[in-house]
C-alpha atoms as a PDB file:
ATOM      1  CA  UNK A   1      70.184-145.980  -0.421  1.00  0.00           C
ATOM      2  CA  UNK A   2      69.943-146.546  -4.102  1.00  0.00           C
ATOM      3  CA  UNK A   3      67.816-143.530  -4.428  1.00  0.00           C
ATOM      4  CA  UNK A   4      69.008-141.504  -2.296  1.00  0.00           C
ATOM      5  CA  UNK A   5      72.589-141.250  -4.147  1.00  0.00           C
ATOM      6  CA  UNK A   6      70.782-140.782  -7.751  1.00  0.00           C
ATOM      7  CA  UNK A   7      68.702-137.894  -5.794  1.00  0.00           C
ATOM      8  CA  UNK A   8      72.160-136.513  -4.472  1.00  0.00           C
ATOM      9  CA  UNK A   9      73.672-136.854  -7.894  1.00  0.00           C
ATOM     10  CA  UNK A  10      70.507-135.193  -9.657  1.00  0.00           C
ATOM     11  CA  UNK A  11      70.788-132.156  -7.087  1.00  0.00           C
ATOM     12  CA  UNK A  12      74.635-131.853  -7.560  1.00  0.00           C
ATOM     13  CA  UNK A  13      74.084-131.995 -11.245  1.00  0.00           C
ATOM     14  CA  UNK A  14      71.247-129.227 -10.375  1.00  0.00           C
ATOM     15  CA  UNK A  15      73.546-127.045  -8.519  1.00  0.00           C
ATOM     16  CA  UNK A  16      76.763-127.457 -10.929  1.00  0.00           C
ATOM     17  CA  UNK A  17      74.272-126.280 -13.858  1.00  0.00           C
ATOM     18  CA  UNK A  18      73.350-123.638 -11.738  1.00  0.00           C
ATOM     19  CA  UNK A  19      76.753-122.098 -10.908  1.00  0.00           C
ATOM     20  CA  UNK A  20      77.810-122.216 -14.733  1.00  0.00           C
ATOM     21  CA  UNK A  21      74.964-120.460 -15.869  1.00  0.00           C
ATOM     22  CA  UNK A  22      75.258-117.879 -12.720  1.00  0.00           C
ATOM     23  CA  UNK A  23      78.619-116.668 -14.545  1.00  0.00           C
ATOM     24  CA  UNK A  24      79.856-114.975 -17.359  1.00  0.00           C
ATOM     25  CA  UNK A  25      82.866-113.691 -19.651  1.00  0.00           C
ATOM     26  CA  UNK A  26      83.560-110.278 -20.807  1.00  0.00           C
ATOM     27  CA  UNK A  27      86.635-110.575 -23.533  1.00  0.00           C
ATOM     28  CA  UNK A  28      88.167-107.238 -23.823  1.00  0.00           C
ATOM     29  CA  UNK A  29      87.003-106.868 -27.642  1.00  0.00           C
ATOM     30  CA  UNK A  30      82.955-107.420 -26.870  1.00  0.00           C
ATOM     31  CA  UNK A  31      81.048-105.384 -24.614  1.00  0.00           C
ATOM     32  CA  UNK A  32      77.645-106.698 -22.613  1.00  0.00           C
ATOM     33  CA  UNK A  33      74.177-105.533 -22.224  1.00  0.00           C
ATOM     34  CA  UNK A  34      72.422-107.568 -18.968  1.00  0.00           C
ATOM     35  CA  UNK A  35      68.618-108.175 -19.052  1.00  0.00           C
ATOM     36  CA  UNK A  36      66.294-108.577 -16.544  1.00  0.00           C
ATOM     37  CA  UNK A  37      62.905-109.898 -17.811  1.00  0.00           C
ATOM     38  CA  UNK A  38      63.706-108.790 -20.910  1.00  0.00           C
ATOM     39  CA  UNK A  39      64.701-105.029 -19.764  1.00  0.00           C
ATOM     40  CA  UNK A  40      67.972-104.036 -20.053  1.00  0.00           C
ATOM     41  CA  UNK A  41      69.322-103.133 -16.407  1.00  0.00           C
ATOM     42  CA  UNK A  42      73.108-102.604 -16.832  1.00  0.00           C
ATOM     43  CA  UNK A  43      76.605-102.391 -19.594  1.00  0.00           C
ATOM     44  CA  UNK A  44      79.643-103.993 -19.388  1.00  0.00           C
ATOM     45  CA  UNK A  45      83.008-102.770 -20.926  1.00  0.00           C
ATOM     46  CA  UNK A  46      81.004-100.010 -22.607  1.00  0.00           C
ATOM     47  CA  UNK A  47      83.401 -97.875 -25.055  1.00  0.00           C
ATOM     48  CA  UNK A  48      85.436 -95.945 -22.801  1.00  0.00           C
ATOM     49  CA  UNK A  49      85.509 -98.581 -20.274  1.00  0.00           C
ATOM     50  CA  UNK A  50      87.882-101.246 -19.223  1.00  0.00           C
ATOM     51  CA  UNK A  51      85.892-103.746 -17.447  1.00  0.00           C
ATOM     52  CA  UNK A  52      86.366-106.973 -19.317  1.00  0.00           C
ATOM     53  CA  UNK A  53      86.220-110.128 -17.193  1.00  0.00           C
ATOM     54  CA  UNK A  54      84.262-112.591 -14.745  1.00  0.00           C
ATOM     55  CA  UNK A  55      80.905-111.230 -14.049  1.00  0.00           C
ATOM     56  CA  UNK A  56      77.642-112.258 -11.910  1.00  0.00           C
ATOM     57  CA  UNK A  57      73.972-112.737 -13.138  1.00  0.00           C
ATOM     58  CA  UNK A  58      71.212-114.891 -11.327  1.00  0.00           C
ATOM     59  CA  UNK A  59      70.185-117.836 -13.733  1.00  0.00           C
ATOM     60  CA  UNK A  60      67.063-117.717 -15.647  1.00  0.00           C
ATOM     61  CA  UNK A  61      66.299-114.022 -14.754  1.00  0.00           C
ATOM     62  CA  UNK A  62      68.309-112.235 -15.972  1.00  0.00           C
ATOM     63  CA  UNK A  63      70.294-113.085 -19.331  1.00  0.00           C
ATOM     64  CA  UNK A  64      73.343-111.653 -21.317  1.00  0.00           C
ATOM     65  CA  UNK A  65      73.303-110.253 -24.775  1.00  0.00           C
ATOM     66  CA  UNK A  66      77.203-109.987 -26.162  1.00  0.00           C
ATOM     67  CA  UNK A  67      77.814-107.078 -28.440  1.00  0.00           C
ATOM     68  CA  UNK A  68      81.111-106.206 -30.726  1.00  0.00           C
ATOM     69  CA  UNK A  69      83.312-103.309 -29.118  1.00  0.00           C
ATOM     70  CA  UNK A  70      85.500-103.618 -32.647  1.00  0.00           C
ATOM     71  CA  UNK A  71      84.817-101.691 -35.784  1.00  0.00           C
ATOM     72  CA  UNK A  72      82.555-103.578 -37.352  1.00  0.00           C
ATOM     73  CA  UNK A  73      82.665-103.787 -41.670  1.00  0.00           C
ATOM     74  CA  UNK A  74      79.808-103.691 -44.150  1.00  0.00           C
ATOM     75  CA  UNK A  75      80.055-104.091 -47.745  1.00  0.00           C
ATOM     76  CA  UNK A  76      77.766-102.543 -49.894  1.00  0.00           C
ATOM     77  CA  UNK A  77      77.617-103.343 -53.614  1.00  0.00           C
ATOM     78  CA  UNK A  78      75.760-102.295 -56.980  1.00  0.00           C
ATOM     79  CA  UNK A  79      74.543 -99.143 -55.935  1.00  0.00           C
ATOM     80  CA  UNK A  80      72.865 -97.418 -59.251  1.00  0.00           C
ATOM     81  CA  UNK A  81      73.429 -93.548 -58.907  1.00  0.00           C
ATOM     82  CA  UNK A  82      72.307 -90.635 -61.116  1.00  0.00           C
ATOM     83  CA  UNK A  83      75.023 -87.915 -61.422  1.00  0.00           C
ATOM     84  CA  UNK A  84      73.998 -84.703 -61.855  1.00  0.00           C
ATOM     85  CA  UNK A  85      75.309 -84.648 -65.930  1.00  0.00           C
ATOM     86  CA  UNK A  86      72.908 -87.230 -66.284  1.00  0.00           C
ATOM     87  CA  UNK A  87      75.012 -90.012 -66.504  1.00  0.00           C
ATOM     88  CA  UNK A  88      74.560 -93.739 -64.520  1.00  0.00           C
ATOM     89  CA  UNK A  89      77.169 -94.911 -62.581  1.00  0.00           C
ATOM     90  CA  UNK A  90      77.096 -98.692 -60.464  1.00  0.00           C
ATOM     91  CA  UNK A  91      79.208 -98.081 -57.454  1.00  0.00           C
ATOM     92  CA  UNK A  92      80.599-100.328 -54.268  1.00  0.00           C
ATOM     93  CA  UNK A  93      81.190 -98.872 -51.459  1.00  0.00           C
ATOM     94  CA  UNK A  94      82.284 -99.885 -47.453  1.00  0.00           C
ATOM     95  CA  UNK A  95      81.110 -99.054 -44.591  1.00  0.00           C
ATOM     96  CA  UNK A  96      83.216 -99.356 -41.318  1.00  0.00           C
ATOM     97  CA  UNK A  97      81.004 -98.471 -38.151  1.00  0.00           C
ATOM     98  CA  UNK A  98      81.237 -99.328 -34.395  1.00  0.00           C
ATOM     99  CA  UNK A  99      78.603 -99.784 -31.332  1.00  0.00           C
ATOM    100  CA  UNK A 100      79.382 -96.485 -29.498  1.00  0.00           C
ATOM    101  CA  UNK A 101      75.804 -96.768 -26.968  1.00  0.00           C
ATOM    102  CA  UNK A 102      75.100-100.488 -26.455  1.00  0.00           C
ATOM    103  CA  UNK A 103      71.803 -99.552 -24.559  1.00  0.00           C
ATOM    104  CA  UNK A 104      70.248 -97.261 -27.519  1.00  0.00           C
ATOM    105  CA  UNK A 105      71.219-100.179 -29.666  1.00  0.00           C
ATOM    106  CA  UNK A 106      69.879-102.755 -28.388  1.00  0.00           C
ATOM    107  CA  UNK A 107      66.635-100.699 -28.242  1.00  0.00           C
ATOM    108  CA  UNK A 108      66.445 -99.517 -31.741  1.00  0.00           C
ATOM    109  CA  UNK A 109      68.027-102.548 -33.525  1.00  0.00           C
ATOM    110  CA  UNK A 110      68.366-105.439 -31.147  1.00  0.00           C
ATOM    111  CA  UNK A 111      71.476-107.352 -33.132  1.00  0.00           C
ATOM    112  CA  UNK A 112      73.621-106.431 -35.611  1.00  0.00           C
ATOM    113  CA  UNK A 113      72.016-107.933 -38.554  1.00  0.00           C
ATOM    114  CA  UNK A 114      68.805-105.866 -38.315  1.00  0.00           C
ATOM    115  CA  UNK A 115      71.485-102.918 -37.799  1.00  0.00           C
ATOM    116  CA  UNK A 116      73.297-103.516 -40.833  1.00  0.00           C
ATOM    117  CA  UNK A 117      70.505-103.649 -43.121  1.00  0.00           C
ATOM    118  CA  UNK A 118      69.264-100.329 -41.580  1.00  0.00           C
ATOM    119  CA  UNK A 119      72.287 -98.631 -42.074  1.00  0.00           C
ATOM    120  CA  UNK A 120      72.859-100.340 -45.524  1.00  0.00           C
ATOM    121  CA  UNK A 121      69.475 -98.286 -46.361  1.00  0.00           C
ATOM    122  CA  UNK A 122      70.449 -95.251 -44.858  1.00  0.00           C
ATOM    123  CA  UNK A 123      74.046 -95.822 -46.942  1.00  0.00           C
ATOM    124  CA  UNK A 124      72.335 -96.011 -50.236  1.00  0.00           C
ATOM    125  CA  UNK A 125      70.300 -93.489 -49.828  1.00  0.00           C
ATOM    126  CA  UNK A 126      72.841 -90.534 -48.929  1.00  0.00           C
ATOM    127  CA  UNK A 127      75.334 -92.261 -51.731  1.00  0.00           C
ATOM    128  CA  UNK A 128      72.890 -91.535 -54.246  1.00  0.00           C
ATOM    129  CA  UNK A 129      72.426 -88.388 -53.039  1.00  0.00           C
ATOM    130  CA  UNK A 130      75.557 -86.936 -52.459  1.00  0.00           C
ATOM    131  CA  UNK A 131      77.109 -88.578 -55.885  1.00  0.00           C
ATOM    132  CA  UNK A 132      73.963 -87.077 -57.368  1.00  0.00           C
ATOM    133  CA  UNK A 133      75.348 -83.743 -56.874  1.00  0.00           C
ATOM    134  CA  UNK A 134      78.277 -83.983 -58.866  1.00  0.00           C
ATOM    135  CA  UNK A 135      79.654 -84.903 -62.508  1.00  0.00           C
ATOM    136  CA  UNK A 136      80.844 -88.169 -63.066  1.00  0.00           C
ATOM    137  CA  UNK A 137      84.452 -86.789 -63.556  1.00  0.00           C
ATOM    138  CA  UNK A 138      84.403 -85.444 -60.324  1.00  0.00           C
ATOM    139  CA  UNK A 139      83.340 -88.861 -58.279  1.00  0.00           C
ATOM    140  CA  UNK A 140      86.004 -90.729 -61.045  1.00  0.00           C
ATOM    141  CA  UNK A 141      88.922 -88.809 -60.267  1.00  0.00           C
ATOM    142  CA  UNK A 142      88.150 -85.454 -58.342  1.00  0.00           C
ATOM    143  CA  UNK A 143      86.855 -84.690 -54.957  1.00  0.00           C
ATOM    144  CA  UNK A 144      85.996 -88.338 -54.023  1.00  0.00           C
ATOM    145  CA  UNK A 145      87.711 -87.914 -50.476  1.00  0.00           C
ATOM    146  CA  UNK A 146      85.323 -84.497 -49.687  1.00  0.00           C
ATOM    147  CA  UNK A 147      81.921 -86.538 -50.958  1.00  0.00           C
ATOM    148  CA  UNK A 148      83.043 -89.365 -48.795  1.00  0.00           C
ATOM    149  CA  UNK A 149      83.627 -87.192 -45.703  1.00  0.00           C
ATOM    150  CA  UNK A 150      80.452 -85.650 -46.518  1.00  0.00           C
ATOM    151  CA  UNK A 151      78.590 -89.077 -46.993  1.00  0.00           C
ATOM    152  CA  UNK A 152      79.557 -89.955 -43.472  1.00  0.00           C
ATOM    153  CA  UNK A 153      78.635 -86.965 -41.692  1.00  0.00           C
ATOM    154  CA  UNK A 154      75.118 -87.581 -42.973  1.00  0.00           C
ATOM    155  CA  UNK A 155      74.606 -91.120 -42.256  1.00  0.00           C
ATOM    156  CA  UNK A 156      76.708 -90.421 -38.590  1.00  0.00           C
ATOM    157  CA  UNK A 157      73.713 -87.585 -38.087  1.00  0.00           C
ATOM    158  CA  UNK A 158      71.054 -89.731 -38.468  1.00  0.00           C
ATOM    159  CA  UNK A 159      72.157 -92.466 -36.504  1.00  0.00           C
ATOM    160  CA  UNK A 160      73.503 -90.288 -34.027  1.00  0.00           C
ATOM    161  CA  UNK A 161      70.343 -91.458 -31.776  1.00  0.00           C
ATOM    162  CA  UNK A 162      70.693 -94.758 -32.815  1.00  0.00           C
ATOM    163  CA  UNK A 163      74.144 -95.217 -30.654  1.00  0.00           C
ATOM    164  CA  UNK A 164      75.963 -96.122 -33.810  1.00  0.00           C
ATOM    165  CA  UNK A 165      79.148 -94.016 -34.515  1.00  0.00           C
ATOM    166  CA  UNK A 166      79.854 -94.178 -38.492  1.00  0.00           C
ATOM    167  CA  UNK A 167      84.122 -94.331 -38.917  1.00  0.00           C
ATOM    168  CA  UNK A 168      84.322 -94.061 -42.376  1.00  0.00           C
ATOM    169  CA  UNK A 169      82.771 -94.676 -45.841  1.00  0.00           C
ATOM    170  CA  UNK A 170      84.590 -95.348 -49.407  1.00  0.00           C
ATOM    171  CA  UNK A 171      83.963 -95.949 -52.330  1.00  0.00           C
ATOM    172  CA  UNK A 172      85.831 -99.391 -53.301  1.00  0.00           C
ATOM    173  CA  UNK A 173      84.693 -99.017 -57.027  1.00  0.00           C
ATOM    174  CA  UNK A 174      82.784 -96.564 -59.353  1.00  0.00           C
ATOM    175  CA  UNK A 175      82.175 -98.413 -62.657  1.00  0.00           C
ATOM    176  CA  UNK A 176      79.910 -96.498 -65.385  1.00  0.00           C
ATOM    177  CA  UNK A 177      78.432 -98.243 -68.347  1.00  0.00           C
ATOM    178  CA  UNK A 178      80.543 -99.202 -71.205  1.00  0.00           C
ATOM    179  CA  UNK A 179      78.970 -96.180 -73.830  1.00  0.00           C
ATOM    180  CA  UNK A 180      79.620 -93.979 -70.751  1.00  0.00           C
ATOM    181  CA  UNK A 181      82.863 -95.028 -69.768  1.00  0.00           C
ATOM    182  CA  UNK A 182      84.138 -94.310 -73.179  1.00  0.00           C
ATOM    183  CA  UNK A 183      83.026 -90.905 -73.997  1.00  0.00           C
ATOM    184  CA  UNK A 184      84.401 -90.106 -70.508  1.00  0.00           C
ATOM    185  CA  UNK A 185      87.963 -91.652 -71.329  1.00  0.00           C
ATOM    186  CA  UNK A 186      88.027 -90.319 -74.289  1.00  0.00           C
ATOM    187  CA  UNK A 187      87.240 -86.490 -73.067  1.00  0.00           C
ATOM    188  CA  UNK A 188      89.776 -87.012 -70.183  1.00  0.00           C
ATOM    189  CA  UNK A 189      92.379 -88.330 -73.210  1.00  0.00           C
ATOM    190  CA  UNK A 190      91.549 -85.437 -75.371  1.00  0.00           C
ATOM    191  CA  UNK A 191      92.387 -82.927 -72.298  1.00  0.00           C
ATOM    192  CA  UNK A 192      95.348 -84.749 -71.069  1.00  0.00           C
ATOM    193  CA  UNK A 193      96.563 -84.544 -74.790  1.00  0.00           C
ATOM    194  CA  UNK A 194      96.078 -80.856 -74.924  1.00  0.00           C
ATOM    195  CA  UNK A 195      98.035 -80.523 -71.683  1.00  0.00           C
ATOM    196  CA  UNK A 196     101.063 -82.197 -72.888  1.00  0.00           C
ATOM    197  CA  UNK A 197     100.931 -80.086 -76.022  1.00  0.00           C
ATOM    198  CA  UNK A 198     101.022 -76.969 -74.158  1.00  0.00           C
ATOM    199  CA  UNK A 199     103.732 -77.903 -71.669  1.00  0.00           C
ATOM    200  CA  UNK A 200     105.494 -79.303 -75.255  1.00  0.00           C
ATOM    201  CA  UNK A 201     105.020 -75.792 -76.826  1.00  0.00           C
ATOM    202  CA  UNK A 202     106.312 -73.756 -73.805  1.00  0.00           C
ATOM    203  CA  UNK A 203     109.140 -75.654 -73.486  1.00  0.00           C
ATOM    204  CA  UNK A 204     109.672 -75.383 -77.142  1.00  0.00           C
ATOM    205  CA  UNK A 205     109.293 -71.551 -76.381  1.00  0.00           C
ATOM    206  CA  UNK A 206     111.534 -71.428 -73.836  1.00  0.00           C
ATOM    207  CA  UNK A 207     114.310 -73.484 -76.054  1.00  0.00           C
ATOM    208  CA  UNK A 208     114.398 -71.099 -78.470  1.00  0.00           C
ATOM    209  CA  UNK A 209     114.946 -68.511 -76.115  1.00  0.00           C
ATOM    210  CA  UNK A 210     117.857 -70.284 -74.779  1.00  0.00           C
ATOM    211  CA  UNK A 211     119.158 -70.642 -78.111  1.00  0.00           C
ATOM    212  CA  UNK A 212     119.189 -67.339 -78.866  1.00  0.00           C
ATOM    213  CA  UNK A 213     120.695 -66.197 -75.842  1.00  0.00           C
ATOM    214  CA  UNK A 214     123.404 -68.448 -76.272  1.00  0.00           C
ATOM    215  CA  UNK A 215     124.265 -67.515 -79.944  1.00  0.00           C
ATOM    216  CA  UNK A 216     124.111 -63.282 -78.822  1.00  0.00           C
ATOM    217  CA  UNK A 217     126.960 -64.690 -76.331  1.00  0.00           C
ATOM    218  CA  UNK A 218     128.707 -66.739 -78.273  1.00  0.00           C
ATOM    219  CA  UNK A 219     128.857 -64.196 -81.406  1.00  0.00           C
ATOM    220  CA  UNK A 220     129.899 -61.349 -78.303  1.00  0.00           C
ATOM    221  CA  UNK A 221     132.536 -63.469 -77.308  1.00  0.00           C
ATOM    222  CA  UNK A 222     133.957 -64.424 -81.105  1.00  0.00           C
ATOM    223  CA  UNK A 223     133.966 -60.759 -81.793  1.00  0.00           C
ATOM    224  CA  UNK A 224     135.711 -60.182 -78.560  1.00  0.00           C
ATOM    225  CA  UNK A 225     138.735 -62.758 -79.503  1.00  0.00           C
ATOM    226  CA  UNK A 226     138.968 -61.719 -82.688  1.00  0.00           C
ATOM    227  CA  UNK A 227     139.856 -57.944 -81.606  1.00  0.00           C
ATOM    228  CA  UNK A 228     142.038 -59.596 -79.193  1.00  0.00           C
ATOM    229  CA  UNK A 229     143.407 -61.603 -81.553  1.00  0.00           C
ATOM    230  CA  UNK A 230     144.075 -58.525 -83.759  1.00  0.00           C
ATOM    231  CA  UNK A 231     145.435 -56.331 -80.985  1.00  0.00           C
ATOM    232  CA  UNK A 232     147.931 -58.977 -79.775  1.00  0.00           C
ATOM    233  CA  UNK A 233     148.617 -59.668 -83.823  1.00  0.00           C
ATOM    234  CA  UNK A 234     149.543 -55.658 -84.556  1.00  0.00           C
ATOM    235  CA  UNK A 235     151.490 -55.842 -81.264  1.00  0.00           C
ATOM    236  CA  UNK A 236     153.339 -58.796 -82.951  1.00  0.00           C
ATOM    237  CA  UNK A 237     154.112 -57.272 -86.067  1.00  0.00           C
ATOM    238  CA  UNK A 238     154.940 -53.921 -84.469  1.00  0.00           C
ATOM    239  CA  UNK A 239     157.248 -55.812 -82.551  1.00  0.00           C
ATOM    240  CA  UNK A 240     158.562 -57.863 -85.647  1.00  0.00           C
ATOM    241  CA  UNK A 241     159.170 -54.675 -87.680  1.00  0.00           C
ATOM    242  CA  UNK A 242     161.146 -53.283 -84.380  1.00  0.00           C
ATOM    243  CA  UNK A 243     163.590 -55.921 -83.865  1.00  0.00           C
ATOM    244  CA  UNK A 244     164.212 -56.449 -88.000  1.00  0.00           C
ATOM    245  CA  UNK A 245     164.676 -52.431 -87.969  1.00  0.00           C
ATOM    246  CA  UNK A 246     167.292 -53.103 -85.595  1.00  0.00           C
ATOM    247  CA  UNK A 247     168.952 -55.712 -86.856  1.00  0.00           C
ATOM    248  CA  UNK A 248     169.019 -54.095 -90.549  1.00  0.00           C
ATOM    249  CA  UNK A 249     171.064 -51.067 -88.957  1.00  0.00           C
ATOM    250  CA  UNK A 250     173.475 -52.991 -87.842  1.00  0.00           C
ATOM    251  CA  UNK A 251     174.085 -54.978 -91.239  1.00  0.00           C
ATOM    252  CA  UNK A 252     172.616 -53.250 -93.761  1.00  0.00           C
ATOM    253  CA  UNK A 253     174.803 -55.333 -96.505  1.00  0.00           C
ATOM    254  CA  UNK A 254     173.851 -58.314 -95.284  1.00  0.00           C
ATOM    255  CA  UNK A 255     170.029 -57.928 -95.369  1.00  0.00           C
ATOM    256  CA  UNK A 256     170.556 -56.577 -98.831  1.00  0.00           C
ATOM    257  CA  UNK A 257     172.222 -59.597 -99.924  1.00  0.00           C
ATOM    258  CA  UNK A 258     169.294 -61.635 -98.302  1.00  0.00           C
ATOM    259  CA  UNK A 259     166.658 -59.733 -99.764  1.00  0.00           C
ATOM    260  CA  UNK A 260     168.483 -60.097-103.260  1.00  0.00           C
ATOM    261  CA  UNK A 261     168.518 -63.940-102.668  1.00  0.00           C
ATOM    262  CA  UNK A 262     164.669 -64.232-101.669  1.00  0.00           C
ATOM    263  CA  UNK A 263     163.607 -61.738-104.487  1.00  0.00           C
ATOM    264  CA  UNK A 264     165.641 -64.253-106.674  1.00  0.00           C
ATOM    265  CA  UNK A 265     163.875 -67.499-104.910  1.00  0.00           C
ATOM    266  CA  UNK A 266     160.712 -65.744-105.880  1.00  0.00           C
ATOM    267  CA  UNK A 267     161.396 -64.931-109.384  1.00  0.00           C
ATOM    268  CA  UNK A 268     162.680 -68.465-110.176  1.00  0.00           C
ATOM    269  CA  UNK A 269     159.708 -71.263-109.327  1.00  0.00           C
ATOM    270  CA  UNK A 270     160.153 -74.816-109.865  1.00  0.00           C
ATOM    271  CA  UNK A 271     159.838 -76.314-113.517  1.00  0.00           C
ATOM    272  CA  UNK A 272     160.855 -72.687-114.873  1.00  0.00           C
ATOM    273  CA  UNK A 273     163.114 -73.200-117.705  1.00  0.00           C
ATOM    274  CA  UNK A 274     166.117 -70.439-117.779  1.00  0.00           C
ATOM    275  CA  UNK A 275     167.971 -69.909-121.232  1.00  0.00           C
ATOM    276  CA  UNK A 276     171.128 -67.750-120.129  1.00  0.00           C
ATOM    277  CA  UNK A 277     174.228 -67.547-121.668  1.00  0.00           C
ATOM    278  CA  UNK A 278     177.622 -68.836-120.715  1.00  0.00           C
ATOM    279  CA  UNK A 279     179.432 -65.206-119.545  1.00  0.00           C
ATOM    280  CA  UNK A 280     175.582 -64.623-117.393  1.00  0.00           C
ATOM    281  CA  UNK A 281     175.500 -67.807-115.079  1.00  0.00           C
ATOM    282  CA  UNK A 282     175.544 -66.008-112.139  1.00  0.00           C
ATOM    283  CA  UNK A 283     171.533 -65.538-113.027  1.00  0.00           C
ATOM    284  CA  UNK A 284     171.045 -64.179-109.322  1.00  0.00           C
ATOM    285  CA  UNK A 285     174.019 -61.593-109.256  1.00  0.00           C
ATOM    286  CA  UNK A 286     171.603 -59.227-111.361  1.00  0.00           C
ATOM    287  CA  UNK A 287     169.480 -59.462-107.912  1.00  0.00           C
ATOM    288  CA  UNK A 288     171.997 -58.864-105.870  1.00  0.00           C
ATOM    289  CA  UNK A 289     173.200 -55.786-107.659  1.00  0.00           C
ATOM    290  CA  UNK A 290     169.881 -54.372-107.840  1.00  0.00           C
ATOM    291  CA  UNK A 291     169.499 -54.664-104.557  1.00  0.00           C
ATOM    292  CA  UNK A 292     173.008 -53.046-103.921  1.00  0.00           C
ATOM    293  CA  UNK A 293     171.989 -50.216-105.862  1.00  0.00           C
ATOM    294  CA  UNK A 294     168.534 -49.486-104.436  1.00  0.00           C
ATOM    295  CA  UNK A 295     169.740 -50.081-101.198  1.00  0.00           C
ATOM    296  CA  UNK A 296     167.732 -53.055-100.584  1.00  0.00           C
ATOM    297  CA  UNK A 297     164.226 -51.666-101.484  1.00  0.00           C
ATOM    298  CA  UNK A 298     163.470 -55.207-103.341  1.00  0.00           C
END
């Protein structure tokens, strides 16, 4: 009895180890390739598909091989490149790629790691030779985004067969050498300086102009008061002389006697010392008489 419950125990044990290996788990990120004697025989959750979940396979023939349905990253650093002024430059770039054919890459590369380091190669290679191309101003601060389109069209066409789809490629970092680095900064200074000169001297330019403008205007516009200022000045007087005509007709004494009296405030300033004698103190009645007599033309 004794062995025949540590028999039925080994052959439950048997049959429980059995059923968990007869089963497996598709996540939703992963996708599966399923061998059969070492062949691959069918995909699960390819890209494209939905088919993550609980899946079949028969124990010890056929077995599972997991592989990333994410965009997987690779980093790729100190990569010496040769521009085409001659100059070195040490560049990092990344590398963000994906498993588009799980079948063709499981035939050509098997896992991941032996993919990465082929496409690492493959990386280096077309780096160096589209950078290569180029002046080192140009991958610095020019047309970094068109080389890096063009970087991963080339890697994308020969991997094409290797069902690996390339999603993009940057450059993190483009350092040159220190000797380099400064004749470059110091070219791109020397330009940049020259720029800012000639926007200075057109703006200069076009100050002046303003200036000018403005003082045509403004001496346009004096000249214009002042022969307003004239015309409304001769109307005034005009108009003065009209009413004082007037009023001398109708008094003509009178405005002799007050133009006898100024004539006399005139003659006589302050501080002026007068010697007259006693019968002659009237000193302004000679004034008045004049004025009398020319009819007030003093």
């Amino acid at each position: 009895m004794r062995t025949f419950g540590w028999l039925t125990i080994i052959i439950a044990g048997a049959v429980l180890l059995v059923l968990m290996n007869s089963f497996f788990v598709v996540r939703q990120d992963e996708q599966a390739l399923m061998l059969q004697v070492g062949e691959p025989k069918q995909v699960f959750n390819a890209p494209g598909q939905d088919q993550a979940g609980l899946y079949f396979k028969i124990p010890m023939f056929q077995q599972i091989e997991k592989l990333d349905k994410k965009n997987i990253g690779l980093d790729i650093e100190n990569i010496e490149v040769l521009a085409s002024d001659q100059r070195r430059l040490t560049v990092d770039a990344f590398v963000r790629w994906r498993i588009k054919d799980p079948l063709k890459f499981y035939q050509r590369f098997r896992n991941e790691p032996a993919a990465a380091r082929q496409l690492q190669q493959i990386t280096n290679s077309n780096i160096r030779e589209a950078l290569g191309d180029v002046p080192v101003p140009e991958i610095i601060s020019g047309q970094r985004s068109q080389l890096m389109d063009r970087i991963r069209e080339r890697v994308n066409a020969q991997l094409t067969e290797d069902g690996i789809d390339i999603v993009d490629v940057r450059i993190r970092q483009a350092d040159l050498p220190t000797e380099v680095a400064e004749g470059v900064y110091s070219r791109m200074q020397s330009a940049r300086l020259q720029e800012a000169q000639r926007i200075r001297a057109e703006g200069e330019e076009k100050a002046r102009l303003i200036r000018a403008q403005a003082s045509r205007e403004k001496t346009v516009i004096e000249a214009q008061a002042r022969e307003q200022a004239e015309t409304i000045r001769g109307e005034g007087d005009a108009k003065s002389t009209e009413v004082y005509a007037n009023a001398y007709n109708k008094d003509p004494e009178f405005f002799r006697f007050q133009r006898a009296l100024i004539a006399c405030d005139k003659a006589i300033q302050q501080g002026t010392q007068i010697i007259v004698a006693p019968k002659s103190l009237g000193i302004c009645d000679e004034f008045i008489d004049s004025a009398r007599v020319n009819g007030g033309s003093r």
